[in-house]
Every structure is written in structure tokens, then in C-alpha cells.
Protein backbone atom coordinates (compact mmCIF):
# COMPACT_ATOMS: atom_id res chain seq x y z
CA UNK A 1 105.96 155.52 138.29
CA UNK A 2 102.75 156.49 135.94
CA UNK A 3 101.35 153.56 134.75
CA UNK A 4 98.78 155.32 132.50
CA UNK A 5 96.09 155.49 134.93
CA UNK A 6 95.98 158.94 134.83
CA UNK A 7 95.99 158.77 130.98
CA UNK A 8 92.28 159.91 129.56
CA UNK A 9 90.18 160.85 132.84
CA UNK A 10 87.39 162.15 130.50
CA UNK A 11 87.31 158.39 128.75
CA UNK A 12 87.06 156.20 132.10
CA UNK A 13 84.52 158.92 133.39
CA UNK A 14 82.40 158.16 130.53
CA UNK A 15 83.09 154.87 130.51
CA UNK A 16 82.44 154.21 133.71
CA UNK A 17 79.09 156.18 133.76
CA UNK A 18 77.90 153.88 131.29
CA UNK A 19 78.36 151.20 132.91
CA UNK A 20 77.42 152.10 136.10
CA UNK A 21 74.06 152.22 134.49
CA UNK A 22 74.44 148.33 134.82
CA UNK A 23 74.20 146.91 138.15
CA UNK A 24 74.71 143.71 139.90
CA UNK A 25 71.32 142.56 139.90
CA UNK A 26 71.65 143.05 135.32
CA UNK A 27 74.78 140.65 135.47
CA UNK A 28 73.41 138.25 137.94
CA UNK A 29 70.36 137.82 135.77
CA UNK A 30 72.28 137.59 132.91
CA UNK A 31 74.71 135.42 134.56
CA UNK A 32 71.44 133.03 135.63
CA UNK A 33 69.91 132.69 132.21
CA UNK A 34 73.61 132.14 130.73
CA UNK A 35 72.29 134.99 128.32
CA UNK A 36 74.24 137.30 126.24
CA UNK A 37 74.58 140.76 127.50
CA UNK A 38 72.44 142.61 124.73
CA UNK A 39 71.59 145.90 126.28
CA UNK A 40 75.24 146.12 127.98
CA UNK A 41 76.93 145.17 124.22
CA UNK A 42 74.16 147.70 123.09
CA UNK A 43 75.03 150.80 124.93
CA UNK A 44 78.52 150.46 124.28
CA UNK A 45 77.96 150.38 120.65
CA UNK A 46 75.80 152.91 120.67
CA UNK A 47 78.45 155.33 122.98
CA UNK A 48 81.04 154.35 120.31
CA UNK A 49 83.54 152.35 122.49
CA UNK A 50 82.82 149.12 120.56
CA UNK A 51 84.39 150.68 117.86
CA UNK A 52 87.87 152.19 119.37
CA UNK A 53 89.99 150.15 117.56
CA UNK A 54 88.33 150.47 114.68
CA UNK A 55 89.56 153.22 111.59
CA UNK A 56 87.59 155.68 111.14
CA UNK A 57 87.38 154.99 107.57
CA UNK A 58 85.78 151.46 108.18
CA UNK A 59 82.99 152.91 110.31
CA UNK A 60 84.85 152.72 113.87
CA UNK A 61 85.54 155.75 115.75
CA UNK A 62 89.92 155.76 115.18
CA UNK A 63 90.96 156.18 118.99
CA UNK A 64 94.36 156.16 119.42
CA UNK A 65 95.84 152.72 121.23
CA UNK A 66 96.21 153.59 124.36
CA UNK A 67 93.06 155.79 124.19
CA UNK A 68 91.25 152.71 122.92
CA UNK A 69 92.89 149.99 125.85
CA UNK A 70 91.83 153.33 128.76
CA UNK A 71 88.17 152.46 127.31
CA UNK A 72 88.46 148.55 127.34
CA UNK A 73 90.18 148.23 130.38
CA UNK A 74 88.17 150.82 132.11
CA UNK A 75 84.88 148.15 131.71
């Protein structure tokens, strides 16, 4: 049975490069001043995947749904 995890390699390789750019010690400081995560929220606006969802005619980049869940589930 394929679940989907093979669905959209190239979007949980990039997704996952991003935010392996985040490590343990960013969360746990972020975790210990109860702080928003600004530069992880950041970088995934800036890489577009805050946006999946969104139409492209409203400023978001139009992935398909199941595109869009690869990239939210993949973080």
C-alpha cells in the first residue's frame, strides 16, 4: 500500500533541507524563552511553503493539496 510517502521527493528534500538548517539547540532556546520561532516562520516564508495553500492569485504560491500537506507534514 502507497500511502503518499513517495509522493513529491523533490518537496520533502527541500523541505527538509530547510529545516535541517534548524537544530535542537534553536528549538530548545526557543522552547526556554517561550519565544516565537521568527527565523524558522521566516525561512519558510521566504522558501514559499508558508504560502502552499494559498492561490496564486492572492499572493500564495497555488500547490496542489496533496503537494501542499507533502510540505506541511514534511516539517
Amino acid at each position: 500500500m502507497n500511502l503518499g510517502r513517495d509522493n513529491y521527493p523533490e518537496i520533502r528534500d527541500a523541505v527538509r533541507s530547510l529545516c535541517a538548517q534548524f537544530d535542537g539547540a534553536y528549538w530548545q532556546g526557543v522552547d526556554e524563552k517561550r519565544a516565537y520561532p521568527e527565523a524558522f516562520v521566516d525561512a519558510l516564508t521566504k522558501a514559499g511553503w508558508m504560502s502552499a495553500l494559498i492561490p496564486e492569485e492572492y499572493g500564495g504560491s497555488g500547490l496542489a493539496t496533496p503537494a501542499a500537506a507533502t510540505a506541511r507534514c514534511t516539517t
